[in-house]
C-alpha atoms as a PDB file:
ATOM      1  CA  UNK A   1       0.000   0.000   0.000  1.00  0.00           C
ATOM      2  CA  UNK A   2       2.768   2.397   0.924  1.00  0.00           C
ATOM      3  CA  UNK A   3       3.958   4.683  -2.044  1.00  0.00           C
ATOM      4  CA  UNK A   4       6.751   7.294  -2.768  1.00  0.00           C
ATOM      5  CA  UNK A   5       4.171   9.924  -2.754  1.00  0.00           C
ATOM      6  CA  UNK A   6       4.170   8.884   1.244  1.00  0.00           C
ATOM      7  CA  UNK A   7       7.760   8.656   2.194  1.00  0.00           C
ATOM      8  CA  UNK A   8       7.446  12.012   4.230  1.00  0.00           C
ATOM      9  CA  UNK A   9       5.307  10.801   6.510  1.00  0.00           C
ATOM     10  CA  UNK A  10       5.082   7.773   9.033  1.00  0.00           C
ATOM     11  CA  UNK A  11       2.131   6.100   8.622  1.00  0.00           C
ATOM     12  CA  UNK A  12       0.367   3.615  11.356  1.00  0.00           C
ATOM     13  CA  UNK A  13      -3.043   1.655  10.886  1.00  0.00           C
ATOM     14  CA  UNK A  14      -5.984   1.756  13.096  1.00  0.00           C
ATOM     15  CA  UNK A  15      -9.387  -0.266  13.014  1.00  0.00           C
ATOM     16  CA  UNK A  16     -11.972   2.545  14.143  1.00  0.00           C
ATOM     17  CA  UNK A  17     -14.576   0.354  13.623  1.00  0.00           C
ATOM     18  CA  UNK A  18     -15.844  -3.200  13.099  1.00  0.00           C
ATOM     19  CA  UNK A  19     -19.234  -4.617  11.713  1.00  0.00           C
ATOM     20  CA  UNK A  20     -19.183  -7.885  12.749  1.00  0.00           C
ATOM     21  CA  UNK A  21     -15.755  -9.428  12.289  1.00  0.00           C
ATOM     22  CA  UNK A  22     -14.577  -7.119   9.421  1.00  0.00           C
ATOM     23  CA  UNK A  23     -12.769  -4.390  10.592  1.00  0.00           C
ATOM     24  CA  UNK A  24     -12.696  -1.107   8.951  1.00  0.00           C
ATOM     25  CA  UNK A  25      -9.569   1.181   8.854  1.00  0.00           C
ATOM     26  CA  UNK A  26      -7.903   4.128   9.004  1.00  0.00           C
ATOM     27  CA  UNK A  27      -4.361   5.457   8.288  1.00  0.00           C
ATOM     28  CA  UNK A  28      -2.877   8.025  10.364  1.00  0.00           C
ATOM     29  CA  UNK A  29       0.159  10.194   8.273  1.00  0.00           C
ATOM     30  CA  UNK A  30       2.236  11.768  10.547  1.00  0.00           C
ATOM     31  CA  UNK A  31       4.941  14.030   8.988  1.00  0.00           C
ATOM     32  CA  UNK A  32       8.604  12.874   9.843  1.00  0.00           C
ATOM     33  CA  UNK A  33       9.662  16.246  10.508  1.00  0.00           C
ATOM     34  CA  UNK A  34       7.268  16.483  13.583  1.00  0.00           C
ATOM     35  CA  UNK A  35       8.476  16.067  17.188  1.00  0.00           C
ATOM     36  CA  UNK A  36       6.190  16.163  20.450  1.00  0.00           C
ATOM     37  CA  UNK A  37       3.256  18.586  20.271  1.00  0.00           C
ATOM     38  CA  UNK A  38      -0.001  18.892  19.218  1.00  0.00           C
ATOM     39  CA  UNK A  39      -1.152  19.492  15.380  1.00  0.00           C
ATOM     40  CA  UNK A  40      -3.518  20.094  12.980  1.00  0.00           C
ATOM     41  CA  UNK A  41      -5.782  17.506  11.394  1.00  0.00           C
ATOM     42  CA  UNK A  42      -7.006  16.860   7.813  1.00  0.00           C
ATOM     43  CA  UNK A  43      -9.511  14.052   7.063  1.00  0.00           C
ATOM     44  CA  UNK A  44      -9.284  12.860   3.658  1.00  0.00           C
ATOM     45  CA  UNK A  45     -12.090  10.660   2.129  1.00  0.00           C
ATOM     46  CA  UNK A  46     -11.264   8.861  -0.945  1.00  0.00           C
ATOM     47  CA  UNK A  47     -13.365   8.829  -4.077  1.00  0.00           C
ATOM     48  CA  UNK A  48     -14.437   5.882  -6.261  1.00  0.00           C
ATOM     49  CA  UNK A  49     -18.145   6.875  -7.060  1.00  0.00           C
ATOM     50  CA  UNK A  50     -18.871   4.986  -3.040  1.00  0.00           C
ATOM     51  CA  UNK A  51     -18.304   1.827  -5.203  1.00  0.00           C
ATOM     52  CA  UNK A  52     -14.440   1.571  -5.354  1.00  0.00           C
ATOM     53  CA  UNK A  53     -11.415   3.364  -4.246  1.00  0.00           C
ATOM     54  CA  UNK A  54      -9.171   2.954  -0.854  1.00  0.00           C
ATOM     55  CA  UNK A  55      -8.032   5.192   1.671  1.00  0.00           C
ATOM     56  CA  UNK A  56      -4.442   5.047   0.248  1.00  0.00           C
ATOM     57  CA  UNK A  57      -4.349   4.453  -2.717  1.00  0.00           C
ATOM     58  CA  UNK A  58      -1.574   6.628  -4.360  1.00  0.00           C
ATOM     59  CA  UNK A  59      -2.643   8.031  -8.109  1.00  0.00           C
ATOM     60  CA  UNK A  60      -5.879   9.215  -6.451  1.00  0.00           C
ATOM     61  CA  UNK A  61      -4.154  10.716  -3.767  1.00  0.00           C
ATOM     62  CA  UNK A  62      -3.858  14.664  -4.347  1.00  0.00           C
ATOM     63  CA  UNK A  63      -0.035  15.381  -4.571  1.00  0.00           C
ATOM     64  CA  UNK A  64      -0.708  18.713  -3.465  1.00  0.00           C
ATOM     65  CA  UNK A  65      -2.931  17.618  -0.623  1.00  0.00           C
ATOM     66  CA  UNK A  66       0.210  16.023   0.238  1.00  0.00           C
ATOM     67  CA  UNK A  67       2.518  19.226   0.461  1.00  0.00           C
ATOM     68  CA  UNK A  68      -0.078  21.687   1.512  1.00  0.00           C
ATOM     69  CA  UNK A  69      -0.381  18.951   4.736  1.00  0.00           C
ATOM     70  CA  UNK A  70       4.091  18.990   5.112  1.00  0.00           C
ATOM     71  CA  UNK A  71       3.495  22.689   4.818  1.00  0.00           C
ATOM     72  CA  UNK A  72       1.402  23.125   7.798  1.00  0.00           C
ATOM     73  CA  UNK A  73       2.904  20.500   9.631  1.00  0.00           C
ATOM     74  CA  UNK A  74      -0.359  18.784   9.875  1.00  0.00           C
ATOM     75  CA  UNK A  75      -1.378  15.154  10.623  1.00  0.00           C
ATOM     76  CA  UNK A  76      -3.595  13.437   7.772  1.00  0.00           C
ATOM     77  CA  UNK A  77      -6.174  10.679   8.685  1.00  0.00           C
ATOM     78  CA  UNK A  78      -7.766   8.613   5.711  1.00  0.00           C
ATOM     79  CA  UNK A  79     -10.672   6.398   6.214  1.00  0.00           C
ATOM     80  CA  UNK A  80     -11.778   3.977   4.430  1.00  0.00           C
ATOM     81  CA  UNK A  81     -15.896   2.930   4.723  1.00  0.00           C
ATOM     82  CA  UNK A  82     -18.307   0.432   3.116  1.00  0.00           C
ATOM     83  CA  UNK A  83     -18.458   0.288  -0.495  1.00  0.00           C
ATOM     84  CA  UNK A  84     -21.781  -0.563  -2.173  1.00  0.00           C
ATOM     85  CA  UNK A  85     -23.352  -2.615  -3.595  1.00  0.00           C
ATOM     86  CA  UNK A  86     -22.652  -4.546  -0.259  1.00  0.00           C
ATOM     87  CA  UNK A  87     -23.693  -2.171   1.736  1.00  0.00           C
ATOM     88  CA  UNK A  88     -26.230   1.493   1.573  1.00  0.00           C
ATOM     89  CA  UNK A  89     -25.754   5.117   1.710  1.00  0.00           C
ATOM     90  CA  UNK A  90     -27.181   4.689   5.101  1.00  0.00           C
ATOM     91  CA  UNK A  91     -24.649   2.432   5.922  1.00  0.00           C
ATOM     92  CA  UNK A  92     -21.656   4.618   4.816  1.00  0.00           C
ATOM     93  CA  UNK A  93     -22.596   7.460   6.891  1.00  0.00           C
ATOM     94  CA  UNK A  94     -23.066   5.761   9.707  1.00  0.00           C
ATOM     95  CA  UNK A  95     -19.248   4.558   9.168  1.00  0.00           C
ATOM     96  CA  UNK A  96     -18.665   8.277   8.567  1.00  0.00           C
ATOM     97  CA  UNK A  97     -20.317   9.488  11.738  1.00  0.00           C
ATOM     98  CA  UNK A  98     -18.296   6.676  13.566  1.00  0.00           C
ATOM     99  CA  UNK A  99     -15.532   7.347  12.356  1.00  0.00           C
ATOM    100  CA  UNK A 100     -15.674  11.277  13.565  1.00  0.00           C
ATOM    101  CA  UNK A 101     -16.191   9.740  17.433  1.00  0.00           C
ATOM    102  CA  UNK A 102     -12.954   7.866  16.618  1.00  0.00           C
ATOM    103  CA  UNK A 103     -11.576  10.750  16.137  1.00  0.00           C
ATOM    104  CA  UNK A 104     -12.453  12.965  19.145  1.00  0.00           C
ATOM    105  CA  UNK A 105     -12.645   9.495  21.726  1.00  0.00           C
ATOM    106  CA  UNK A 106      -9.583   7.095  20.610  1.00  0.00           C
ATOM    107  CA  UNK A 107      -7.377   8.993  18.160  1.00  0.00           C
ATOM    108  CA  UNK A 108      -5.470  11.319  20.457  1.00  0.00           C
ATOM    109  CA  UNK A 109      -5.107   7.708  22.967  1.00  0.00           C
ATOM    110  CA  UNK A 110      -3.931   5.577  19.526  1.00  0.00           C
ATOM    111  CA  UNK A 111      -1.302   8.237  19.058  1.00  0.00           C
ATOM    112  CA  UNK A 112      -0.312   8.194  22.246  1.00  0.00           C
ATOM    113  CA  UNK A 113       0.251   4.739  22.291  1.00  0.00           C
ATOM    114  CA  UNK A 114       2.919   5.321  19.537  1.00  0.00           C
ATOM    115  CA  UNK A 115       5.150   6.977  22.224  1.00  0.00           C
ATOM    116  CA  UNK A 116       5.855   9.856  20.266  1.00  0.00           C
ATOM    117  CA  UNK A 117       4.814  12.430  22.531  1.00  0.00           C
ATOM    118  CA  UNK A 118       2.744  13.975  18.986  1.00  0.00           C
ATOM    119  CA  UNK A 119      -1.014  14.224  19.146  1.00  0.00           C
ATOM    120  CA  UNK A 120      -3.941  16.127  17.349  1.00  0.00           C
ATOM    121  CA  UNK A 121      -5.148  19.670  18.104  1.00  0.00           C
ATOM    122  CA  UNK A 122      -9.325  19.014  17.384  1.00  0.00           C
ATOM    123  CA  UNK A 123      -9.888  22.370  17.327  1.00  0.00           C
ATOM    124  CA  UNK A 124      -8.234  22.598  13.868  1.00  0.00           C
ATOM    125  CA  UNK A 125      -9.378  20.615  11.871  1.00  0.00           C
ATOM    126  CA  UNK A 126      -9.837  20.158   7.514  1.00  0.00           C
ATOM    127  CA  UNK A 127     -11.569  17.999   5.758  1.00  0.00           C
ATOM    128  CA  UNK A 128     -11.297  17.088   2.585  1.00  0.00           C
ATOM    129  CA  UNK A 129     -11.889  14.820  -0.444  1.00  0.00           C
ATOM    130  CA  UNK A 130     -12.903  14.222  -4.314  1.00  0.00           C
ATOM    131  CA  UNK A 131     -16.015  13.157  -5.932  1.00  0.00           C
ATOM    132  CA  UNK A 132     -17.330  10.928  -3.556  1.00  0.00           C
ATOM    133  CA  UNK A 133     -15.144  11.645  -1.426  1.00  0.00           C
ATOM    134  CA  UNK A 134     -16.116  15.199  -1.862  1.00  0.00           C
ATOM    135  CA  UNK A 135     -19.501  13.811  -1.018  1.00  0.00           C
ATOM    136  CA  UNK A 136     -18.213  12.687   2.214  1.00  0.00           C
ATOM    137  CA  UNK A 137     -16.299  15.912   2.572  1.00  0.00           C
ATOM    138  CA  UNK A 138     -19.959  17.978   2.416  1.00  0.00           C
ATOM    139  CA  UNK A 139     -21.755  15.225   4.610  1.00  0.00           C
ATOM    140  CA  UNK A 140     -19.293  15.759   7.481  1.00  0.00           C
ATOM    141  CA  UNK A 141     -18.977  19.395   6.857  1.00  0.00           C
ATOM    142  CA  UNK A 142     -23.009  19.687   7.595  1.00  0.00           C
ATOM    143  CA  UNK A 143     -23.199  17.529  10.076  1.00  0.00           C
ATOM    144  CA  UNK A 144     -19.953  17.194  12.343  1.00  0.00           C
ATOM    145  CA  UNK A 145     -19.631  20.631  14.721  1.00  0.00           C
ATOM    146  CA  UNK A 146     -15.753  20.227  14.915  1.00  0.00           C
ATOM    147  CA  UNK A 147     -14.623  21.153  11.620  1.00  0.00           C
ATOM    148  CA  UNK A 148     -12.824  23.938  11.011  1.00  0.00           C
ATOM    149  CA  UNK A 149     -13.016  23.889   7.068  1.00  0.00           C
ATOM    150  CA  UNK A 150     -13.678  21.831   4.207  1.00  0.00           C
ATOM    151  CA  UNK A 151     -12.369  21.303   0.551  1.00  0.00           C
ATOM    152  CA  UNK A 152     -14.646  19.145  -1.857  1.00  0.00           C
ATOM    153  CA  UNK A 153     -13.262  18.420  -5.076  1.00  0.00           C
ATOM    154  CA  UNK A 154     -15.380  17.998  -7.666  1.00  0.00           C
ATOM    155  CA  UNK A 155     -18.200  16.390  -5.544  1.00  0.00           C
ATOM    156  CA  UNK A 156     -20.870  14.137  -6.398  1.00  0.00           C
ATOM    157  CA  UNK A 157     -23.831  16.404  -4.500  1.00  0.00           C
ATOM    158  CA  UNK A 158     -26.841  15.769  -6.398  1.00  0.00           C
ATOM    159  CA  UNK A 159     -27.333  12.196  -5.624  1.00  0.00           C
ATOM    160  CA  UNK A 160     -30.932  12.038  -6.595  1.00  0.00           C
ATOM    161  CA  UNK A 161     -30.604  13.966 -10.155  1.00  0.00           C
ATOM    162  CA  UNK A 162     -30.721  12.048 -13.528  1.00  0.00           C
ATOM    163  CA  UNK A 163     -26.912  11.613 -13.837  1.00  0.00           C
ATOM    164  CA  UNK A 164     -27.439   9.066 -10.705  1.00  0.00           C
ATOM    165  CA  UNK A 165     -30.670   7.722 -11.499  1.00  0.00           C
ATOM    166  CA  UNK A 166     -31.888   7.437 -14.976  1.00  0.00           C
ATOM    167  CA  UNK A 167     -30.122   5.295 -18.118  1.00  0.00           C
ATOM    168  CA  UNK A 168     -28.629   7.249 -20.804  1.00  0.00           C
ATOM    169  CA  UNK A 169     -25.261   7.861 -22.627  1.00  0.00           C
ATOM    170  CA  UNK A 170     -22.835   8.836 -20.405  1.00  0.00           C
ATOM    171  CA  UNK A 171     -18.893   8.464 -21.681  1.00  0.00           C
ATOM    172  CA  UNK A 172     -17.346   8.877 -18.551  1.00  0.00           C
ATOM    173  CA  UNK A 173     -13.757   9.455 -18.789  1.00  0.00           C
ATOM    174  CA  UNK A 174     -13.752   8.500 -22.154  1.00  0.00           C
ATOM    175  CA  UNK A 175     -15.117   5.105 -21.628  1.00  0.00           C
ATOM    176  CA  UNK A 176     -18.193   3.220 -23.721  1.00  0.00           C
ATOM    177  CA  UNK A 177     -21.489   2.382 -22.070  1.00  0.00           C
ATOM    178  CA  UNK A 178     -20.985  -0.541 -20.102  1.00  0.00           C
ATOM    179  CA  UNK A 179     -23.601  -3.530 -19.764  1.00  0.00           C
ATOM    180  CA  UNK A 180     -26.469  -4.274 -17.362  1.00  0.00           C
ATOM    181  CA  UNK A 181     -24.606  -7.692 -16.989  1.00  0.00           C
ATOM    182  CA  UNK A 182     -21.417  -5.768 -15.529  1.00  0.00           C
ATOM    183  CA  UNK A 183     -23.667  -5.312 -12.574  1.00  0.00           C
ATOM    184  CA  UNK A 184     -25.354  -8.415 -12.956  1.00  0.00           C
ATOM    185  CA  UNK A 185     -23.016 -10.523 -12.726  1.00  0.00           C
ATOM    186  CA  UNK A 186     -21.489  -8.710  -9.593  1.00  0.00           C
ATOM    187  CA  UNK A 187     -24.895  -9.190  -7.807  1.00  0.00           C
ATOM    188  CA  UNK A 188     -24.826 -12.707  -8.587  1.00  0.00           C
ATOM    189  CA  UNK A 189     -20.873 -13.273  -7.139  1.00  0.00           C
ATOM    190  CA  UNK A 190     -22.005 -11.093  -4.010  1.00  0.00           C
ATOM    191  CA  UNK A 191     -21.976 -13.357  -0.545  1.00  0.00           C
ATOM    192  CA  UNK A 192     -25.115 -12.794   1.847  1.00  0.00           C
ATOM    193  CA  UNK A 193     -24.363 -10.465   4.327  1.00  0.00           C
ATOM    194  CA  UNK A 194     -20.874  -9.420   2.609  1.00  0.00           C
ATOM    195  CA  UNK A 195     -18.908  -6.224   3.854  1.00  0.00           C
ATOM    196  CA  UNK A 196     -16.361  -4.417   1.656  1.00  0.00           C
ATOM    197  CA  UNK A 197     -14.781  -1.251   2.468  1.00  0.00           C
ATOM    198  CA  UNK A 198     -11.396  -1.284   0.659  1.00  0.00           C
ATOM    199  CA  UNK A 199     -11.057  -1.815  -3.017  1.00  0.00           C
ATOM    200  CA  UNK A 200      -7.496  -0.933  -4.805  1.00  0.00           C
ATOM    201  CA  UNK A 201      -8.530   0.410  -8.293  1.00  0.00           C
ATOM    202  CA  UNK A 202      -8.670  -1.116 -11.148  1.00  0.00           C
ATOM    203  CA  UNK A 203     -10.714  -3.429  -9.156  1.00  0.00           C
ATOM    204  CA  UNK A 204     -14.554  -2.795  -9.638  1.00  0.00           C
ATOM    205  CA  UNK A 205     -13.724   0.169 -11.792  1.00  0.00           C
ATOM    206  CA  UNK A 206     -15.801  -1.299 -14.235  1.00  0.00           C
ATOM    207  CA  UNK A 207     -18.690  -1.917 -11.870  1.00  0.00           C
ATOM    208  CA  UNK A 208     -18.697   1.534 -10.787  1.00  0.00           C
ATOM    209  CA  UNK A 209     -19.238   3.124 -14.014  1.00  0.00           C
ATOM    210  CA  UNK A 210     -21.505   0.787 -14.938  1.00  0.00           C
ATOM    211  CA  UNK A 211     -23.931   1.352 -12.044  1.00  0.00           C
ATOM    212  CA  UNK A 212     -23.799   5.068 -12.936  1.00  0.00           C
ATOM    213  CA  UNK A 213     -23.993   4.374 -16.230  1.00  0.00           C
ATOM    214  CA  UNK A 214     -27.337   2.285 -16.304  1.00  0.00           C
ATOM    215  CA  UNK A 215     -28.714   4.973 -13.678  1.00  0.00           C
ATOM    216  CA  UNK A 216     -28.768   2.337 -11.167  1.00  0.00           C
ATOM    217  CA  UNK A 217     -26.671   4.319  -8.483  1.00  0.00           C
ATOM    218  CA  UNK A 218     -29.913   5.220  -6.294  1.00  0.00           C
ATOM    219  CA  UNK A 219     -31.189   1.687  -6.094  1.00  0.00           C
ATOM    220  CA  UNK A 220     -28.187   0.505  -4.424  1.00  0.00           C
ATOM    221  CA  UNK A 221     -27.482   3.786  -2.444  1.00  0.00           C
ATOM    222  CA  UNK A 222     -31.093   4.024  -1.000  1.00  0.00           C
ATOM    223  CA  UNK A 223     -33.634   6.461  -0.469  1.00  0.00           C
ATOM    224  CA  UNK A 224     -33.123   7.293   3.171  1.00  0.00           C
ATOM    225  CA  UNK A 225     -33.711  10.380   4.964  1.00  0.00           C
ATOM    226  CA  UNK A 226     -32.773  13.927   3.771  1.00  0.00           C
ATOM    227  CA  UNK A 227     -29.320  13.703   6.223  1.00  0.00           C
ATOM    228  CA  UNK A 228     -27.905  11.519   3.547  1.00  0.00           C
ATOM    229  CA  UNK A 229     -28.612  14.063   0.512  1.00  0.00           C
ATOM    230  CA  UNK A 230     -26.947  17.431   0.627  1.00  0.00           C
ATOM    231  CA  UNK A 231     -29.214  19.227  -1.241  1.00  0.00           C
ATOM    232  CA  UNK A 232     -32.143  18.283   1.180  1.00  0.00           C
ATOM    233  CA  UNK A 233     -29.488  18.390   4.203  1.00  0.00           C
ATOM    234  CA  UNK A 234     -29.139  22.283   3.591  1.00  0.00           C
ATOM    235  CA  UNK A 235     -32.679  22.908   4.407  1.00  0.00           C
ATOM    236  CA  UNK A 236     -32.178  21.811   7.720  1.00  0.00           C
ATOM    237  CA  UNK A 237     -28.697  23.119   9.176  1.00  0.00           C
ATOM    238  CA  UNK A 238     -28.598  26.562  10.352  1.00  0.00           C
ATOM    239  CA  UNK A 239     -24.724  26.810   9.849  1.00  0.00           C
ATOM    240  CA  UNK A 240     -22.310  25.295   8.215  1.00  0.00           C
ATOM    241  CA  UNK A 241     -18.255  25.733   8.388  1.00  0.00           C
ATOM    242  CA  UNK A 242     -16.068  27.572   5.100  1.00  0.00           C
ATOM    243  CA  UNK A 243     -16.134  25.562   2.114  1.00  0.00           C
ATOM    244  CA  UNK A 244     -13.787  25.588  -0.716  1.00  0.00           C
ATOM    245  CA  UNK A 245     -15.387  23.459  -3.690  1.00  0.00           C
ATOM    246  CA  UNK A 246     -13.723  23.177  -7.117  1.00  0.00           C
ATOM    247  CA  UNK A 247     -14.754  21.391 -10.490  1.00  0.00           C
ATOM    248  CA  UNK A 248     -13.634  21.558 -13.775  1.00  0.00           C
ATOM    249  CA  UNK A 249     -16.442  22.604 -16.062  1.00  0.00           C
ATOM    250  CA  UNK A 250     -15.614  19.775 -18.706  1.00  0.00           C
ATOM    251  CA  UNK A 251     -16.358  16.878 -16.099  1.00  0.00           C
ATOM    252  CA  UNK A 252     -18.143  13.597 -17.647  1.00  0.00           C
ATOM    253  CA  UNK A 253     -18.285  11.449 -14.003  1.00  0.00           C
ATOM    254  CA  UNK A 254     -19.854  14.234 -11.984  1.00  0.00           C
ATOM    255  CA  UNK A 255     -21.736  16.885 -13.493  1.00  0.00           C
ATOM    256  CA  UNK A 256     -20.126  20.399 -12.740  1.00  0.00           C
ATOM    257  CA  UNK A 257     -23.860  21.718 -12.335  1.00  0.00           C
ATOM    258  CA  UNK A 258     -23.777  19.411  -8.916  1.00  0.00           C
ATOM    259  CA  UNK A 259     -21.675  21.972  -7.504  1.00  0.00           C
ATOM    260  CA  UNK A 260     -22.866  25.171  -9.346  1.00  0.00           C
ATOM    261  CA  UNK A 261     -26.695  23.725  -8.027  1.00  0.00           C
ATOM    262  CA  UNK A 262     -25.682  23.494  -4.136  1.00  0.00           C
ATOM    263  CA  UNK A 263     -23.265  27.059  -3.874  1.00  0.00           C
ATOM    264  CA  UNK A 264     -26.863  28.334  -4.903  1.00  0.00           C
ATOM    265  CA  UNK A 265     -28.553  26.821  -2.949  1.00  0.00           C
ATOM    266  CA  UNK A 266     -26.401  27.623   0.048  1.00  0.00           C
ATOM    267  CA  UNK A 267     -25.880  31.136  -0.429  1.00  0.00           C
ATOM    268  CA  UNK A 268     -29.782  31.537  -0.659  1.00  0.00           C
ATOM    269  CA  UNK A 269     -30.715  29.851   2.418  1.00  0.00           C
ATOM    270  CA  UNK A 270     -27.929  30.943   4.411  1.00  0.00           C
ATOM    271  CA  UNK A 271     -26.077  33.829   2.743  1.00  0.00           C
ATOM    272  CA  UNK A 272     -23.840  34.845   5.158  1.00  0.00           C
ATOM    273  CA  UNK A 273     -21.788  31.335   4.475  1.00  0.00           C
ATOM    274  CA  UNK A 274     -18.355  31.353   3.441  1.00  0.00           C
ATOM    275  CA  UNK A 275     -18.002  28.939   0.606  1.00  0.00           C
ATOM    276  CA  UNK A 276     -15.760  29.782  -2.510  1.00  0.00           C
ATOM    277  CA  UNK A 277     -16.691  27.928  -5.872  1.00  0.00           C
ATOM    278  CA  UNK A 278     -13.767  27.543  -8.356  1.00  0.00           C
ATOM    279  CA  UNK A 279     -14.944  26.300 -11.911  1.00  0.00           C
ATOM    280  CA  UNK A 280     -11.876  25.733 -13.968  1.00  0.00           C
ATOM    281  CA  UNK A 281     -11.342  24.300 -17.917  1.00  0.00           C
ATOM    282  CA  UNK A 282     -10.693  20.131 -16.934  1.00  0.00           C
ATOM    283  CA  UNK A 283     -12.274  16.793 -17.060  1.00  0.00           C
ATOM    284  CA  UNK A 284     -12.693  14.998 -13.812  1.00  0.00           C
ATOM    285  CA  UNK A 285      -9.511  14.518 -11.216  1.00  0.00           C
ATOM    286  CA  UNK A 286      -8.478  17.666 -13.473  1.00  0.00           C
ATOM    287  CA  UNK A 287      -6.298  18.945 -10.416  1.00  0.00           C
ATOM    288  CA  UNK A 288      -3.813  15.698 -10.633  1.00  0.00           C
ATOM    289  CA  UNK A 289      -1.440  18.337 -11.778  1.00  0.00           C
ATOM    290  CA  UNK A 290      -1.903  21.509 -10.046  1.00  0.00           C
ATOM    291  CA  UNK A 291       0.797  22.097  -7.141  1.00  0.00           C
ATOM    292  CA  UNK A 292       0.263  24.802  -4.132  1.00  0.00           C
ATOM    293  CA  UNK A 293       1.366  27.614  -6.933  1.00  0.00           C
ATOM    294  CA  UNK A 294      -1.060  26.909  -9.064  1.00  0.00           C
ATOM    295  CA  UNK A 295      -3.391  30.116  -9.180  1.00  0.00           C
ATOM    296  CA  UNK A 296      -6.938  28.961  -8.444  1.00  0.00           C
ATOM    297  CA  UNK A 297      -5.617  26.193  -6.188  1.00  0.00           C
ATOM    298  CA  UNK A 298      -3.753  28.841  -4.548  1.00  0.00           C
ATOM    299  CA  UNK A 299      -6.304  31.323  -3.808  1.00  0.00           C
ATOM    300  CA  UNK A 300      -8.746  28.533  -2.497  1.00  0.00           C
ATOM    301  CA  UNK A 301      -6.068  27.184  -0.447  1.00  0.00           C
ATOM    302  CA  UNK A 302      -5.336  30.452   1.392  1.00  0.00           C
ATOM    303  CA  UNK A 303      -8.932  31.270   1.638  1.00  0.00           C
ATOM    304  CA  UNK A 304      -8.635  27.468   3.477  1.00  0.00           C
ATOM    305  CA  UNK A 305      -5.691  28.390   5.721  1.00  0.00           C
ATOM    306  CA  UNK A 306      -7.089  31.181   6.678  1.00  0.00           C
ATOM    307  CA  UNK A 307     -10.152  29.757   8.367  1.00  0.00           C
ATOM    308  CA  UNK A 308      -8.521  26.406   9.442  1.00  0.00           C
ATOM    309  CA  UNK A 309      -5.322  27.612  11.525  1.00  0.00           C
END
């Protein structure tokens, strides 16, 4: 799992949570340049469309998330959570809101443990992710009190809108229409009762685009409550913390009018939010090679810093 885009940091496992006897993790970066003290946290969710994706997997790990954390001299934690088909939407934010306890109730104790005299300052804390990890990003960001700031990257937001939930063309990324069988067949391989919450791209790739494709993405995600939909979420929240959400206008796996929609939306029921919106030219994951000088990463960024430290 470990890559070269990590060798800055040491980097220890933890199981925040278990559902039955599967145990779901979370790695804990700590920069190698730190000694004893307390720092500042970022969360990072990974994307995958909820479907695939793990919490270290390097070529979807922002490289600049990586120096803007060695910058600040800030600890990262990345989750991983239940992946569906196997599991719900429902299911995934619970993991999500579990995983936040983790962090206030065992983390500082886990790092202790590691008898490096380093632990986590709770009070500053970033969260951050892309697509549906983005989605994550926005779910904690309106729900968790703690957070100091968020960054969503190209977020999937909308979950309910035709993209998600209705058949049509959709080239995403450049790739044909897959099959109904591609899903299919994956229903008929699944186990009963079968938990997965790590998946190292390639694998189920296919299987995510697929679901999306077919509009099937709602059936397996669920209709639950508003709290697991952003868009309805905002109607209930009477504050939320700064946001800093980019997308690149030429997007074919989320929709750049996901983003465009909730900034709207926000702004008109609670306007005095902070929340900057960055459209730039790009197709999806279109900031795999902007670095902390990059101008519109930049200003979003310091807009970030600002409000996190």
């Amino acid at each position: 799992m470990a890559s070269a885009k990590f060798t800055e940091f040491n980097i220890s496992t933890a199981c925040f949570k278990k559902v039955g006897n599967h145990e779901i993790k979370a790695d804990i970066m700590i920069p190698k340049t730190l000694s004893s003290g307390k720092y500042p946290v970022v969360v990072r969710f990974h994307g995958g469309y909820l479907i695939t994706g793990s919490r270290l997997f390097a070529d979807w790990f922002p490289s600049w998330l990586v120096e803007y954390a060695l910058l600040h001299s800030a600890i990262i934690v990345a989750p991983d959570y239940r992946l569906i088909p196997e599991s719900t939407g429902a299911d995934i934010n619970a993991d999500v809101a579990d995983f936040w306890t983790w962090v206030h109730r065992d983390l500082p104790s886990f790092l202790y443990s590691l008898g490096s005299g380093i632990s986590v300052d709770t009070e500053k804390v970033l969260v951050v992710g892309e697509s549906a990890g983005g989605y994550l990003a926005i779910q904690s960001a309106l729900s968790q009190p703690c957070i100091s700031a968020a960054i969503a990257a190209y977020p999937m937001i909308d979950l309910k809108s035709d993209f998600f939930s209705k058949a049509f063309e959709k080239p995403i990324m450049g790739s044909a229409m897959l099959p109904a069988t591609v899903i299919d067949e994956h229903l008929a391989d699944m186990k009963p009762n079968q938990i997965v919450s790590s998946a190292e791209p390639p694998t189920r790739g296919e299987l995510a685009f697929a679901i999306v494709q077919q509009g099937r993405f709602t059936d397996f995600f669920g209709n639950g409550p508003p709290a697991l939909f952003p868009m309805e979420q905002l109607e209930l929240i009477q504050s939320v913390p700064p946001l800093f959400i980019f997308h690149g206008r030429d997007d074919t796996a989320v929709p750049v009018e996901e983003s465009e929609s909730f900034v709207a939306k926000l702004k008109t029921r609670l306007p005095e939010s902070k929340v900057l919106l960055v459209l730039e030219p790009g197709e999806h994951a279109f900031d795999s090679t902007a670095t902390l000088e990059t101008p519109w990463l930049k200003q979003g960024l310091d807009f970030v810093t600002n409000e996190w430290l």
